[in-house]
PDB file of N, CA and C in Angstrom:
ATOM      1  N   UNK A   1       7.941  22.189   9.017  1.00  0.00           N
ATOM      2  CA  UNK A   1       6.908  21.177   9.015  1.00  0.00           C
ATOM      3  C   UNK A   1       5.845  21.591  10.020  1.00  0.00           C
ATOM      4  N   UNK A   2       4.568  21.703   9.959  1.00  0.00           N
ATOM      5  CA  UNK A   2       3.753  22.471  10.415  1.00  0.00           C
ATOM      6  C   UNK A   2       2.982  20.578  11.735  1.00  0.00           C
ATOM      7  N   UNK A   3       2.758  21.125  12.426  1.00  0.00           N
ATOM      8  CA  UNK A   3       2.267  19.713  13.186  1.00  0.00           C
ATOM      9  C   UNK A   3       0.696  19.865  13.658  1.00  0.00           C
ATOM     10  N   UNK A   4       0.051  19.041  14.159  1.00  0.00           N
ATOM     11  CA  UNK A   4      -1.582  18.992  14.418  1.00  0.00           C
ATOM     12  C   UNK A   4      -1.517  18.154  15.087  1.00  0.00           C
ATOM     13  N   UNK A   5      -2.160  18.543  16.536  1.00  0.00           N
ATOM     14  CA  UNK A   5      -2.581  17.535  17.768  1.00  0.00           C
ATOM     15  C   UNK A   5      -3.794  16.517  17.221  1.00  0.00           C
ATOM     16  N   UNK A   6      -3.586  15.389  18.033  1.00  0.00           N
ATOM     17  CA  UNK A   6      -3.768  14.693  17.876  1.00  0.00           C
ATOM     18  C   UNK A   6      -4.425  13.477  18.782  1.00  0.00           C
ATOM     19  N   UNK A   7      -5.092  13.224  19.077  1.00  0.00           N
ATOM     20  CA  UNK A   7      -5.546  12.632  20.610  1.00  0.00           C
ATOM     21  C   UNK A   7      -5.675  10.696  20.305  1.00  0.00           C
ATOM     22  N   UNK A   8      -4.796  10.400  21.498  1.00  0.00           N
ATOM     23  CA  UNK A   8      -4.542   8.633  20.806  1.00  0.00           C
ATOM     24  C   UNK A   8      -4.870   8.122  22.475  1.00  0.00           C
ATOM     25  N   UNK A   9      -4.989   7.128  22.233  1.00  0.00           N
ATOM     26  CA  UNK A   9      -5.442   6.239  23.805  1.00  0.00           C
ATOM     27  C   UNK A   9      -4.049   6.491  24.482  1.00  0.00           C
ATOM     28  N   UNK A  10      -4.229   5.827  25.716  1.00  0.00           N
ATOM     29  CA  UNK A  10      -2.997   6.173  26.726  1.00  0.00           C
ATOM     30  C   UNK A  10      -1.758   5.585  26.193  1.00  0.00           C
ATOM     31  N   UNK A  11      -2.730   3.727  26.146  1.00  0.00           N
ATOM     32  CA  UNK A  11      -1.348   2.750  25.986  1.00  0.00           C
ATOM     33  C   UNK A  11      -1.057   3.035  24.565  1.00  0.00           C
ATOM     34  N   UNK A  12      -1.464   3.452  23.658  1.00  0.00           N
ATOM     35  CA  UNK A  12      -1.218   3.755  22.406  1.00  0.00           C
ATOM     36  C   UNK A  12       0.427   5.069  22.936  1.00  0.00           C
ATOM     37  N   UNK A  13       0.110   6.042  23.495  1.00  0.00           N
ATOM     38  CA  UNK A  13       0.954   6.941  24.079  1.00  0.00           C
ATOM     39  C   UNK A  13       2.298   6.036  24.740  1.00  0.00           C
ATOM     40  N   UNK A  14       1.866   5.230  25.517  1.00  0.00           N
ATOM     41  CA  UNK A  14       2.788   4.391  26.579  1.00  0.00           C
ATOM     42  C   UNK A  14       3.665   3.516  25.279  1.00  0.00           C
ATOM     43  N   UNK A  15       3.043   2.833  24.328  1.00  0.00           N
ATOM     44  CA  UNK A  15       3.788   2.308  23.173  1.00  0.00           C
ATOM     45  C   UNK A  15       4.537   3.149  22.742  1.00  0.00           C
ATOM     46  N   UNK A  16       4.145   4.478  22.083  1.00  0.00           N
ATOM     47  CA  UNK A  16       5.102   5.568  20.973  1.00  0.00           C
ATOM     48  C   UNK A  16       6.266   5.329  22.011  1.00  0.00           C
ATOM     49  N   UNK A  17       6.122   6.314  23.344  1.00  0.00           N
ATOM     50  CA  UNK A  17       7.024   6.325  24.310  1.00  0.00           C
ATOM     51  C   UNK A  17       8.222   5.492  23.970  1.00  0.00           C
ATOM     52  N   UNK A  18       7.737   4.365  24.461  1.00  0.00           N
ATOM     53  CA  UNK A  18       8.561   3.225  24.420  1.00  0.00           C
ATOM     54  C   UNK A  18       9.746   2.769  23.660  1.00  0.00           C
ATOM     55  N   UNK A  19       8.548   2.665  21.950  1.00  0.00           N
ATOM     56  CA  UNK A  19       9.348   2.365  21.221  1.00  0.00           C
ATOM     57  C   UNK A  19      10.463   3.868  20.490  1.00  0.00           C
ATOM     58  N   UNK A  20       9.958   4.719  20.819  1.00  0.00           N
ATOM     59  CA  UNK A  20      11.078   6.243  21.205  1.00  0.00           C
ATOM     60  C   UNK A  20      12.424   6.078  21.812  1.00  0.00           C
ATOM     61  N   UNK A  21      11.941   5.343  22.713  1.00  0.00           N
ATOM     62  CA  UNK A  21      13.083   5.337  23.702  1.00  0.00           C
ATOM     63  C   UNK A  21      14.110   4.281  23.190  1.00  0.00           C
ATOM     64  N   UNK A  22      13.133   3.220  22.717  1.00  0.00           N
ATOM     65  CA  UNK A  22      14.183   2.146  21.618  1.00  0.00           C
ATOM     66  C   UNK A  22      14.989   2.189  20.635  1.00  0.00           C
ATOM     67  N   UNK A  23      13.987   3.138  19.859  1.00  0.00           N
ATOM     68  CA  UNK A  23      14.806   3.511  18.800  1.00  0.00           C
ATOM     69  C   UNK A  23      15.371   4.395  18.333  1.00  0.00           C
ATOM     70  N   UNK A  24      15.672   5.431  20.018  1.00  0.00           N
ATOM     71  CA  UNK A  24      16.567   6.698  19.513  1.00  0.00           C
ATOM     72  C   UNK A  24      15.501   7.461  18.748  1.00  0.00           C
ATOM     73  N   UNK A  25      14.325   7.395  18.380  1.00  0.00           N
ATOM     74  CA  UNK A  25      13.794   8.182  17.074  1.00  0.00           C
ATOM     75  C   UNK A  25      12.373   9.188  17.624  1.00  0.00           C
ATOM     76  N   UNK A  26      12.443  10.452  17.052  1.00  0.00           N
ATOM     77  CA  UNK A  26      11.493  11.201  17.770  1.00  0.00           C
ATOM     78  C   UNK A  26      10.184  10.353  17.556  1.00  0.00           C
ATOM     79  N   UNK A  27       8.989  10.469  18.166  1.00  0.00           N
ATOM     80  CA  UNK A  27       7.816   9.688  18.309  1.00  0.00           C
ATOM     81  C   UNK A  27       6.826  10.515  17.176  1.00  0.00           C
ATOM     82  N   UNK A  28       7.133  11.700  16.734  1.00  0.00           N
ATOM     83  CA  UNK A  28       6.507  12.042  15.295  1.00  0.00           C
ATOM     84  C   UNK A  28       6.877  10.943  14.370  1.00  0.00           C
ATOM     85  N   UNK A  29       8.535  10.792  13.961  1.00  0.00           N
ATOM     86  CA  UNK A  29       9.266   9.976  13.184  1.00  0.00           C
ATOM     87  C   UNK A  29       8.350   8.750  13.098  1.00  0.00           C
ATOM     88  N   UNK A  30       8.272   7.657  13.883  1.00  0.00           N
ATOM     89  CA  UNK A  30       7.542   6.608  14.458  1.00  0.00           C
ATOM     90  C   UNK A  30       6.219   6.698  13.495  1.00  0.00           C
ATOM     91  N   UNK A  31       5.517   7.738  14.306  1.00  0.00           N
ATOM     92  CA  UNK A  31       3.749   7.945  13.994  1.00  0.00           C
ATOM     93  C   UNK A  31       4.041   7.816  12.041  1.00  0.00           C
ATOM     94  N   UNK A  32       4.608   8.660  11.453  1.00  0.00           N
ATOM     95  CA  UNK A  32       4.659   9.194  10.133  1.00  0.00           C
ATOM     96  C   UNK A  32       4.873   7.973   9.161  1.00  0.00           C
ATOM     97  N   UNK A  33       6.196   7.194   9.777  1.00  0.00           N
ATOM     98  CA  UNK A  33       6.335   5.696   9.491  1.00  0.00           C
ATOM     99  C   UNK A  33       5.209   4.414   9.570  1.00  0.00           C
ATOM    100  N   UNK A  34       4.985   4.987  10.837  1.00  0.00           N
ATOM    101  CA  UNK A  34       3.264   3.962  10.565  1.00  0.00           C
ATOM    102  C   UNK A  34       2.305   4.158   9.822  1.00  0.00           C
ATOM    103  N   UNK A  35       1.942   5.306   9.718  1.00  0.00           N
ATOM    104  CA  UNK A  35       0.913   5.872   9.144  1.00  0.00           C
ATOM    105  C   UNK A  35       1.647   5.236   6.862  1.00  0.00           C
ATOM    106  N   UNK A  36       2.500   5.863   7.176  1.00  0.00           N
ATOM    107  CA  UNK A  36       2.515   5.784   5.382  1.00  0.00           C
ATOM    108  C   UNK A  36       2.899   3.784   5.185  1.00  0.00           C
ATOM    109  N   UNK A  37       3.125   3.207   6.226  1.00  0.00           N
ATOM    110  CA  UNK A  37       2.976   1.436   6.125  1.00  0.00           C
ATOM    111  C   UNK A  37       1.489   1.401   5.591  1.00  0.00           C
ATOM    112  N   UNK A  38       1.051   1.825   6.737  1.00  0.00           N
ATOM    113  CA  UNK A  38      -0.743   1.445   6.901  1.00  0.00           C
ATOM    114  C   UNK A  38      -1.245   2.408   5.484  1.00  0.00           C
ATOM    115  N   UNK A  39      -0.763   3.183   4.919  1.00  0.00           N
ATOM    116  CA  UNK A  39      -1.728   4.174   3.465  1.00  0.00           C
ATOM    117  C   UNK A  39      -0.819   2.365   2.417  1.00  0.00           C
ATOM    118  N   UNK A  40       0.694   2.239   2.287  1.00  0.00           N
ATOM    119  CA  UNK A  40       0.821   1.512   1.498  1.00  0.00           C
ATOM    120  C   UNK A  40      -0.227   0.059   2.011  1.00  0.00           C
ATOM    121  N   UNK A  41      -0.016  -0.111   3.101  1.00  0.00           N
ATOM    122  CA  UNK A  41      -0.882  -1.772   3.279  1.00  0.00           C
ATOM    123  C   UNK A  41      -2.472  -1.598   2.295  1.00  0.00           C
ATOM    124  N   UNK A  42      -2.909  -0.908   2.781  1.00  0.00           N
ATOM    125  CA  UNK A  42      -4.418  -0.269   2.425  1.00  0.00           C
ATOM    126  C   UNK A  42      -4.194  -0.561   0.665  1.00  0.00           C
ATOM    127  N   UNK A  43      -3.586   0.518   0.303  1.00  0.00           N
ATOM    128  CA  UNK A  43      -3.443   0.356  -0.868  1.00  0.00           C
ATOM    129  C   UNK A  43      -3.114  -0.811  -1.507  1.00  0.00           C
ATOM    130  N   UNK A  44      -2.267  -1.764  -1.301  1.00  0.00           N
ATOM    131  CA  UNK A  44      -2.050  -3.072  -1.918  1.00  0.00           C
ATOM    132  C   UNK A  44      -3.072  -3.890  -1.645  1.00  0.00           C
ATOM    133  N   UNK A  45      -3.420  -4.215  -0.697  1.00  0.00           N
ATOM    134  CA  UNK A  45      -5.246  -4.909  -0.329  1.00  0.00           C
ATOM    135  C   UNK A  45      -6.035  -4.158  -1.468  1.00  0.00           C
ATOM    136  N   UNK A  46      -6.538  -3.206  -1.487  1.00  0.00           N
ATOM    137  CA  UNK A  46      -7.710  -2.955  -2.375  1.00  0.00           C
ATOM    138  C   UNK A  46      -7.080  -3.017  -3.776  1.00  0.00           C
ATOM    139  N   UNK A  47      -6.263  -3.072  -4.142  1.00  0.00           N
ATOM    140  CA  UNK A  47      -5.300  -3.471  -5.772  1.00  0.00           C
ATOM    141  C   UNK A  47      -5.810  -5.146  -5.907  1.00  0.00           C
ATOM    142  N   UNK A  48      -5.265  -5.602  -4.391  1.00  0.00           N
ATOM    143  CA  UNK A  48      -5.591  -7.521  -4.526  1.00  0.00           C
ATOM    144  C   UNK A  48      -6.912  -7.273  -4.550  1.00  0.00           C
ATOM    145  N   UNK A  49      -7.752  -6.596  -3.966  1.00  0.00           N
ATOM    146  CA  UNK A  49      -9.435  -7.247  -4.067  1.00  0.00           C
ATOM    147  C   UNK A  49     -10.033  -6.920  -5.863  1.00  0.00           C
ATOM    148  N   UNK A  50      -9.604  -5.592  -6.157  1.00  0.00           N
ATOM    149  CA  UNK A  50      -9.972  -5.233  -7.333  1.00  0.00           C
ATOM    150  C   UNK A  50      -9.370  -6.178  -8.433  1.00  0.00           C
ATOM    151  N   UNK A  51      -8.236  -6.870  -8.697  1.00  0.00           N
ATOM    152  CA  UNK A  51      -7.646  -7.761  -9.027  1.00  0.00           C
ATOM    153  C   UNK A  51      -8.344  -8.899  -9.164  1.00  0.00           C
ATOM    154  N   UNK A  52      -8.886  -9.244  -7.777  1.00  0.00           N
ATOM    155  CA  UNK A  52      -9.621 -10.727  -7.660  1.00  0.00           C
ATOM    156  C   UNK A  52     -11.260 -10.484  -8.082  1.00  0.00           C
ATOM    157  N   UNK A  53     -11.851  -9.581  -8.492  1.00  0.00           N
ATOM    158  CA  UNK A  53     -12.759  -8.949  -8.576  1.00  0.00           C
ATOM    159  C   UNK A  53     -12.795  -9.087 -10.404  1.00  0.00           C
ATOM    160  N   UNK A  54     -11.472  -8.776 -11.088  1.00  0.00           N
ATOM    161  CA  UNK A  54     -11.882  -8.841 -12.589  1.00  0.00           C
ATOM    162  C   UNK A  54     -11.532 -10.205 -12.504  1.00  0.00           C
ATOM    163  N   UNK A  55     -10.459 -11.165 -11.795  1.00  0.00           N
ATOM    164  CA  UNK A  55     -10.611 -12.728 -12.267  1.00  0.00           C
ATOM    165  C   UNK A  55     -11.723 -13.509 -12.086  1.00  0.00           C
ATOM    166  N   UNK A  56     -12.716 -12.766 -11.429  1.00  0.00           N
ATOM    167  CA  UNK A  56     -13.756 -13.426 -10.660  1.00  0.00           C
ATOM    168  C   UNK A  56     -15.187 -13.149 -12.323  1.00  0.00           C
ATOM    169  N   UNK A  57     -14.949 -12.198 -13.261  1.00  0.00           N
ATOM    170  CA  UNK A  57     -15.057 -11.705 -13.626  1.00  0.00           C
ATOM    171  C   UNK A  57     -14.931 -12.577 -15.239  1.00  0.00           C
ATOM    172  N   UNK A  58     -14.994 -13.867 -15.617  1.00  0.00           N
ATOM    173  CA  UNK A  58     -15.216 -14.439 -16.706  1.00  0.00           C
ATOM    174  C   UNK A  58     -14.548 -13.346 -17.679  1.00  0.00           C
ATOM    175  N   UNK A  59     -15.523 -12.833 -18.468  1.00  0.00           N
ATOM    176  CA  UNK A  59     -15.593 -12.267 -20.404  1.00  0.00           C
ATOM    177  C   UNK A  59     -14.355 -10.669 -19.561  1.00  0.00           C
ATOM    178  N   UNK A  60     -14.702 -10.086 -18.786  1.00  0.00           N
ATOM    179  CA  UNK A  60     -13.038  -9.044 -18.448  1.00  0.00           C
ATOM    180  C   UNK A  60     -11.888  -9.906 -18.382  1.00  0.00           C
ATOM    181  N   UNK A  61     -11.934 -11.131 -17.226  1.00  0.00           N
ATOM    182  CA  UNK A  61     -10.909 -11.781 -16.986  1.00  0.00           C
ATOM    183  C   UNK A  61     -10.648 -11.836 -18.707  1.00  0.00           C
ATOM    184  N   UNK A  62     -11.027 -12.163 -19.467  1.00  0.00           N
ATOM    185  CA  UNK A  62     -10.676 -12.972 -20.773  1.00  0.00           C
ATOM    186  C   UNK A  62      -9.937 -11.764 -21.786  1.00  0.00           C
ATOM    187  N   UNK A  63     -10.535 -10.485 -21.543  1.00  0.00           N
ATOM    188  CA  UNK A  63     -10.469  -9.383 -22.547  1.00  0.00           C
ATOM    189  C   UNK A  63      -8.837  -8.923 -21.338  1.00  0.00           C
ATOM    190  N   UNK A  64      -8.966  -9.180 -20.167  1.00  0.00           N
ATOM    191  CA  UNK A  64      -7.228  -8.894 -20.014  1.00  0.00           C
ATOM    192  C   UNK A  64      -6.498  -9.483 -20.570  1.00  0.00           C
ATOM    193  N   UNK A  65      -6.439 -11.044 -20.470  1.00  0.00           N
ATOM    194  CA  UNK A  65      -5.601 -11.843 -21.008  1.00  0.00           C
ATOM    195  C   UNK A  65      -4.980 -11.461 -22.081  1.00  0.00           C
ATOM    196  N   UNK A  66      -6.212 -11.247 -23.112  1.00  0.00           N
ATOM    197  CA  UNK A  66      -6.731 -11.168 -24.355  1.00  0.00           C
ATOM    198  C   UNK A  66      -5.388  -9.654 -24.643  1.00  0.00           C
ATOM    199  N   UNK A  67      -5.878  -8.655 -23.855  1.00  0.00           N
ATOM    200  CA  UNK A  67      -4.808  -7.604 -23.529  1.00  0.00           C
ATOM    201  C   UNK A  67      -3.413  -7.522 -24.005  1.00  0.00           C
ATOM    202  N   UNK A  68      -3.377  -8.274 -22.402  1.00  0.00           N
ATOM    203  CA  UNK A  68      -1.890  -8.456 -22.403  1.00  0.00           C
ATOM    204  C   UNK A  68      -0.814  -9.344 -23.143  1.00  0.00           C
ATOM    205  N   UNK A  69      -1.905 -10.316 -23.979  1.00  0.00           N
ATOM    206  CA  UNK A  69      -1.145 -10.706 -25.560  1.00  0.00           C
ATOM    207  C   UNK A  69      -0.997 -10.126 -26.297  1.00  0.00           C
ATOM    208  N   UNK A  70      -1.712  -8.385 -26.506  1.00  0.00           N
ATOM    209  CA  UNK A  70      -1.248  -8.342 -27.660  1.00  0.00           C
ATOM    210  C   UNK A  70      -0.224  -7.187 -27.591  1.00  0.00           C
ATOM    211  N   UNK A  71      -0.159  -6.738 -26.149  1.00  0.00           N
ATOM    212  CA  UNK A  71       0.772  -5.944 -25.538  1.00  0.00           C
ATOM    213  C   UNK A  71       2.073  -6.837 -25.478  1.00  0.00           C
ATOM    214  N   UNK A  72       1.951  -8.489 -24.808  1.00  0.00           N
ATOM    215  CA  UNK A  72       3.404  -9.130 -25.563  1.00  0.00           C
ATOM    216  C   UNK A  72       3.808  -9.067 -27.046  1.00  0.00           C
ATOM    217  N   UNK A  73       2.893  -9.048 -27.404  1.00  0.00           N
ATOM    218  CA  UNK A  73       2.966  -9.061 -29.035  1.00  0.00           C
ATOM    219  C   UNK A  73       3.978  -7.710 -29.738  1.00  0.00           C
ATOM    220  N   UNK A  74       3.117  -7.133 -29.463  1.00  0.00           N
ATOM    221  CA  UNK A  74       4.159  -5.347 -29.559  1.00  0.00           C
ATOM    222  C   UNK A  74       5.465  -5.043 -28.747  1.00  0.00           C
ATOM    223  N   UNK A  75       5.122  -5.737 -26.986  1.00  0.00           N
ATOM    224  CA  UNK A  75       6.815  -5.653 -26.874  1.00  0.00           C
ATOM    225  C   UNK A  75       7.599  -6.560 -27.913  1.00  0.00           C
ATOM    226  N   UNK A  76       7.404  -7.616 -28.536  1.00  0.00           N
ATOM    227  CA  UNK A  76       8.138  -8.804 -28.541  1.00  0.00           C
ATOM    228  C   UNK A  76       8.499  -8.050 -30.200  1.00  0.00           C
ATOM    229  N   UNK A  77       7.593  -7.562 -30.636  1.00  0.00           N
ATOM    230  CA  UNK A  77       7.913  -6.804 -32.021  1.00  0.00           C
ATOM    231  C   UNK A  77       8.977  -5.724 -31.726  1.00  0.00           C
ATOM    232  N   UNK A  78       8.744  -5.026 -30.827  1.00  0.00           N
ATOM    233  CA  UNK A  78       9.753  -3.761 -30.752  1.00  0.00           C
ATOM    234  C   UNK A  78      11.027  -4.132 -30.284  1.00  0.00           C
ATOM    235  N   UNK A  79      10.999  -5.045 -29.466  1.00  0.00           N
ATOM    236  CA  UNK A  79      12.615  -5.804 -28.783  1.00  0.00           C
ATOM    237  C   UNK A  79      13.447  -6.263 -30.268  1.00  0.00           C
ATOM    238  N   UNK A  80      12.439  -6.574 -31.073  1.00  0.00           N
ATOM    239  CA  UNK A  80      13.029  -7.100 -32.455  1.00  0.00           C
ATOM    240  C   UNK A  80      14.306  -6.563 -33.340  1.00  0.00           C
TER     241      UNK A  80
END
């Protein structure tokens, strides 16, 4: 695994430390774990805004709906 410095505030440093020392776990481990929370958080927020963006969205909102009936329609045929 190849690594890249990285420059973080002190108490940011004084935290990793810390919670290192808590959890038995190297402070890369830690960083890597946060980091892929914060890519999934990110990602589910802009899914909800884009989401609230076609309901907001009248004649799309309608052509999903519209959609996903006829996508029940075809599961409900093929379960048949």
């Amino acid at each position: 695994m190849s690594s890249t410095t990285v420059r973080i505030s002190s108490s940011a440093k004084t935290t990793l430390k810390v919670l290192s020392e808590r959890t038995n776990r190297r402070m890369q481990e830690i960083v890597d774990e946060a980091i892929e929370q914060y890519r999934r958080r990110l990602f589910l927020e802009e899914a909800n805004e884009a989401f609230a963006r076609l309901r907001a969205d009248e004649q799309r909102w309608t052509e999903e709906l519209e959609e996903r009936a006829a996508w029940d329609q075809a599961d409900a045929v093929r379960t048949e």
